[in-house]
Protein backbone atom coordinates (compact mmCIF):
# COMPACT_ATOMS: atom_id res chain seq x y z
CA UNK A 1 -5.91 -40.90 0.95
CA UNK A 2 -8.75 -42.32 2.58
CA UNK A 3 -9.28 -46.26 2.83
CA UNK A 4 -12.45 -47.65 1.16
CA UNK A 5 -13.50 -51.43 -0.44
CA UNK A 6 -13.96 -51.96 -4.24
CA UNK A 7 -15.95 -54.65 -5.67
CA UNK A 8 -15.27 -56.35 -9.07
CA UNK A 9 -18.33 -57.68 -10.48
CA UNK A 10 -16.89 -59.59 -13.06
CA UNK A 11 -16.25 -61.76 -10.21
CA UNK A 12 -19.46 -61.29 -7.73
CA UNK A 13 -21.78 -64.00 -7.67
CA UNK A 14 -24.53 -61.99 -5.52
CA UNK A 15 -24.50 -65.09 -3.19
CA UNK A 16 -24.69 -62.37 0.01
CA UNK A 17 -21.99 -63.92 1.84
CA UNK A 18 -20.39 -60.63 2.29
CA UNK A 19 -23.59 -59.13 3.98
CA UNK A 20 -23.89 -61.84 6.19
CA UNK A 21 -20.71 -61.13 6.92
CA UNK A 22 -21.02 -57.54 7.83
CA UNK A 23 -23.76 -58.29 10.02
CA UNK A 24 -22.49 -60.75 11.97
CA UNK A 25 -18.63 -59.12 12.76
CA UNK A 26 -20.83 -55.75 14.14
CA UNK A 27 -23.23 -57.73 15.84
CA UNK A 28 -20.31 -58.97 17.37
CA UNK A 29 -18.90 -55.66 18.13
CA UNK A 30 -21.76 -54.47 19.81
CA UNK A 31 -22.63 -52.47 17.28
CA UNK A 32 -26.05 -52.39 15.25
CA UNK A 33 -26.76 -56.03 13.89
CA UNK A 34 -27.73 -54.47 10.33
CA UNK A 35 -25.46 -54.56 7.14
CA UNK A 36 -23.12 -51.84 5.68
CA UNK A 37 -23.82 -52.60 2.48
CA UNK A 38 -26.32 -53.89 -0.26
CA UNK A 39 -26.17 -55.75 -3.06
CA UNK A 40 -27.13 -54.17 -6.43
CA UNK A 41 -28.11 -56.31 -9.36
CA UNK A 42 -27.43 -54.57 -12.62
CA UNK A 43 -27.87 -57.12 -15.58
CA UNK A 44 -25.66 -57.39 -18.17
CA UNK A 45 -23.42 -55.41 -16.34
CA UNK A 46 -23.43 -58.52 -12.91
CA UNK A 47 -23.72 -58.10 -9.55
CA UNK A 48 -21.82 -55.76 -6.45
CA UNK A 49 -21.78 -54.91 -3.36
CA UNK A 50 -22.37 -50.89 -2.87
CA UNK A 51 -21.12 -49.41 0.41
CA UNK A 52 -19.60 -46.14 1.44
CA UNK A 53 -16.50 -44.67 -0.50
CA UNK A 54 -15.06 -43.08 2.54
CA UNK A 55 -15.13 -39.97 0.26
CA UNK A 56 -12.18 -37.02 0.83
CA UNK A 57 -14.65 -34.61 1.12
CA UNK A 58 -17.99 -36.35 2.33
CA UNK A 59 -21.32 -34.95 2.53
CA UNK A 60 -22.46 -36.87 4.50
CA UNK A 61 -20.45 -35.53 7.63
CA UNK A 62 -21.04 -32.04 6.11
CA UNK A 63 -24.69 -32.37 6.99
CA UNK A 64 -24.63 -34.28 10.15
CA UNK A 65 -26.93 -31.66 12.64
CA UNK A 66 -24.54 -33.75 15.50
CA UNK A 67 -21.00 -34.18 13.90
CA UNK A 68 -21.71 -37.91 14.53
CA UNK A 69 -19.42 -38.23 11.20
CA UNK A 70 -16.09 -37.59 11.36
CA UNK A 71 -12.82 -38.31 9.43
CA UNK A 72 -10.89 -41.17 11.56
CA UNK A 73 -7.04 -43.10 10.68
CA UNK A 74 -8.05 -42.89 6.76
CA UNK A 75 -11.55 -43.42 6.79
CA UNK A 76 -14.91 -41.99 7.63
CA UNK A 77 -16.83 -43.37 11.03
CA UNK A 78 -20.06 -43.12 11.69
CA UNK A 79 -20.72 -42.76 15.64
CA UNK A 80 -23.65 -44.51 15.85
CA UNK A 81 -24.35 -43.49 19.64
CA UNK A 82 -24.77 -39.86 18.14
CA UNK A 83 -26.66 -40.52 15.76
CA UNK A 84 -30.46 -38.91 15.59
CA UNK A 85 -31.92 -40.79 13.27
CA UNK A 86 -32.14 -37.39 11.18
CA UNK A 87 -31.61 -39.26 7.49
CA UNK A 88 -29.71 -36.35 6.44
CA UNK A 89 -26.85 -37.96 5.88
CA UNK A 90 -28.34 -40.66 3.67
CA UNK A 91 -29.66 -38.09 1.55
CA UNK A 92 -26.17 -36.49 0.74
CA UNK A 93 -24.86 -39.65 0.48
CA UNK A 94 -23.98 -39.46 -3.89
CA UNK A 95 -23.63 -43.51 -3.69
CA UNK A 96 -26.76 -44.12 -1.65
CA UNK A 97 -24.00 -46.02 0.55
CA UNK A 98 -26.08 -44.79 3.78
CA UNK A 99 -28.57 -47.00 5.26
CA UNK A 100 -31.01 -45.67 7.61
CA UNK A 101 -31.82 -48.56 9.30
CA UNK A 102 -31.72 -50.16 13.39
CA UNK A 103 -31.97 -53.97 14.82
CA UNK A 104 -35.56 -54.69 15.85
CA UNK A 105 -36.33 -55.12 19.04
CA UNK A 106 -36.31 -58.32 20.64
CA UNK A 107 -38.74 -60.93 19.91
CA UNK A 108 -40.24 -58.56 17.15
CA UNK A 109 -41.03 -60.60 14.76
CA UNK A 110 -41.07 -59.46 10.70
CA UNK A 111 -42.50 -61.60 8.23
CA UNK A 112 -40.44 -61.43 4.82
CA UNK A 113 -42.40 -63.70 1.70
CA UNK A 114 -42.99 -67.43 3.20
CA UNK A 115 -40.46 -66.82 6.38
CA UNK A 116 -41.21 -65.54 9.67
CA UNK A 117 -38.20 -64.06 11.77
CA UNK A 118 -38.00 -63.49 15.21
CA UNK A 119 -34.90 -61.34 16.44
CA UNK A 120 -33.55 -62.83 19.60
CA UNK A 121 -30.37 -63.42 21.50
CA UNK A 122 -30.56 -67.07 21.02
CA UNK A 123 -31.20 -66.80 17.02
CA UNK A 124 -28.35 -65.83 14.94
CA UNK A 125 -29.55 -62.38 12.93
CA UNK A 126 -31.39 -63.20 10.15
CA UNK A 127 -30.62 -62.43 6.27
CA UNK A 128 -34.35 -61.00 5.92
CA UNK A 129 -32.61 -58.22 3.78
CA UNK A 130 -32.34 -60.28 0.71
CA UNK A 131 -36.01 -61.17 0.10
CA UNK A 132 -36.75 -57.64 0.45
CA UNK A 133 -37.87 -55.31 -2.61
CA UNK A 134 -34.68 -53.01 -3.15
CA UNK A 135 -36.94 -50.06 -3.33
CA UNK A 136 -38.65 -50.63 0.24
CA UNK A 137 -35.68 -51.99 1.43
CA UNK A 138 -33.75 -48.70 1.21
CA UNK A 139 -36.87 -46.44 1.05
CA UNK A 140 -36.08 -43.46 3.86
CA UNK A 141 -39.73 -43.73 4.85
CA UNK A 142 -39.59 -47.46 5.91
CA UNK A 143 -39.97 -47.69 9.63
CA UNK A 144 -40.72 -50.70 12.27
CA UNK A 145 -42.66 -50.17 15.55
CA UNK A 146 -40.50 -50.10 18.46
CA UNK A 147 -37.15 -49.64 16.00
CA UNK A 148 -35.40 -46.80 16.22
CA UNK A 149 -33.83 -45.33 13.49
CA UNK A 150 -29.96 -45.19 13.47
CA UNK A 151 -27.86 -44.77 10.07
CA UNK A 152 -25.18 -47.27 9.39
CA UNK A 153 -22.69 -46.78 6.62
CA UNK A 154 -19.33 -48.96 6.05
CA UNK A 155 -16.51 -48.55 8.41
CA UNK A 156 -14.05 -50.92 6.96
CA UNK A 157 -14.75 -52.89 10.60
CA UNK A 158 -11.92 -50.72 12.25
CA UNK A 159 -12.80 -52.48 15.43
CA UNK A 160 -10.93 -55.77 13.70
CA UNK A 161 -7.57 -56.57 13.51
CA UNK A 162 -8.42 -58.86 10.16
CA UNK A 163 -9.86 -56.07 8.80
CA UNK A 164 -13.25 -55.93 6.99
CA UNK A 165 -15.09 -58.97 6.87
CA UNK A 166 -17.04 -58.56 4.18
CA UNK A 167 -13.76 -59.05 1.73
CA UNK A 168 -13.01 -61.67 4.01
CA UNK A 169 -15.97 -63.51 3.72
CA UNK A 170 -16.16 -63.50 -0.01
CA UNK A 171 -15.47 -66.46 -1.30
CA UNK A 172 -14.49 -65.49 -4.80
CA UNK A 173 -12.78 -62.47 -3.95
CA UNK A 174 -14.42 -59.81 -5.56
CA UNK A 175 -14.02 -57.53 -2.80
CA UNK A 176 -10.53 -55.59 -2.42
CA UNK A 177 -9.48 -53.09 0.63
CA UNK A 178 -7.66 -49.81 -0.85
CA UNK A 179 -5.48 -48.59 0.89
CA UNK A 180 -1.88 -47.33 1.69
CA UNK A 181 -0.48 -50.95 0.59
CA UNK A 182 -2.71 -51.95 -2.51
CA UNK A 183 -0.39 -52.43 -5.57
CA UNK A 184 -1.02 -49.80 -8.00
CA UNK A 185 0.76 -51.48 -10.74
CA UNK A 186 -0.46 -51.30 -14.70
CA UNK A 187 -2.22 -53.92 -14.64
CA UNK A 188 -4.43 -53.06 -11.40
CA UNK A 189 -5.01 -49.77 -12.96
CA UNK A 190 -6.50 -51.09 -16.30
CA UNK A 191 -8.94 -53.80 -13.91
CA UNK A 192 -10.25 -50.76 -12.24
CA UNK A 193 -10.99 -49.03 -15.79
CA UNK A 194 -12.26 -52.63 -16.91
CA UNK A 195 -14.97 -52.38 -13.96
CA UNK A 196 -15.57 -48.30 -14.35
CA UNK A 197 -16.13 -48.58 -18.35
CA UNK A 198 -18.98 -50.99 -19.93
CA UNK A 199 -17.66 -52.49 -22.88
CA UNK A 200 -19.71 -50.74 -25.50
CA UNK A 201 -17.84 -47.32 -24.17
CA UNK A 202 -14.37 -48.51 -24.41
CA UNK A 203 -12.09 -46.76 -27.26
């Protein structure tokens, strides 16, 4: 069984922390400086994180034109050296978990509502992602000058030892790392039905 993260959004707060938190740990890394996940407001229901599901049979490395997808120790990495910038894989994607999206260039600066950003290696990498509409956020066509397009998806930061940091940095815990060791007991099953089934559905 693949490895993935669940979010419980009984429990979310939608305070970001977990994005930040993504950003920073592959920013870190060396990687792209641009979060794995987003953060989906569906009222009454709450607030959640959505990132990739590490699916058992993803599309998204079904349609990769560069096989910069592949199946790695339980979970499914995204090489982002490969990658084209093609979008194809973002389009498969069933959970829209696949952001096509690249750290601007250096003293680029973005302007998001009242707040100017400037991207720098002296500035810590801003949170301009949450003032953003959701629809031009994740819109395929959005592109920057000088940016170049690279997908990122979750990839349960196997470059940590700690593991991923955005269910570290939660503060309330709403985020949870399946895998080979999460308790399966009764009473995690019904949670996970709890979350799946709105109220007004349940028998």
């Amino acid at each position: 069984m693949n490895h993935f993260v669940i979010a419980d959004p009984r429990r979310c707060i939608g305070c970001y922390a977990c994005v930040a938190g993504c950003v920073e740990s592959h920013r870190k890394a060396g990687l792209q400086a641009y979060p794995r996940l987003y953060i989906l407001h569906a009222l009454p229901a709450g607030t959640m994180p959505i990132q990739c599901r590490h699916c058992e049979e993803p599309a998204c490395a079904a349609v990769c034109p560069v096989r910069a997808i592949t199946r790695q120790d339980h979970s499914i990495i995204l090489n982002e050296s490969l990658c084209i910038g093609c979008k194809m894989c973002a389009l498969a994607c069933p959970f829209g978990a696949i952001i096509a999206g690249g750290t601007p260039v250096p003293k680029f600066e973005f302007n998001v509502g009242q707040y100017t950003y400037v991207n720098t290696p002296y500035q810590a990498d801003p949170m301009y992602l949450r003032e953003f509409a959701l629809q031009e956020r994740l819109s395929l066509l959005n592109w920057d000058v000088g940016q170049k397009t690279i997908s990122v998806k979750c990839d349960l930061c196997y470059f940590s030892e700690g593991g991923p940091a955005c269910v570290i940095a939660c503060p309330h815990k709403s985020l949870s790392l399946i895998d080979d060791e999460t308790d399966y007991s009764a009473e995690f099953v019904e949670q996970i039905k709890s979350v799946a089934v709105p109220e007004e559905e349940k028998v």
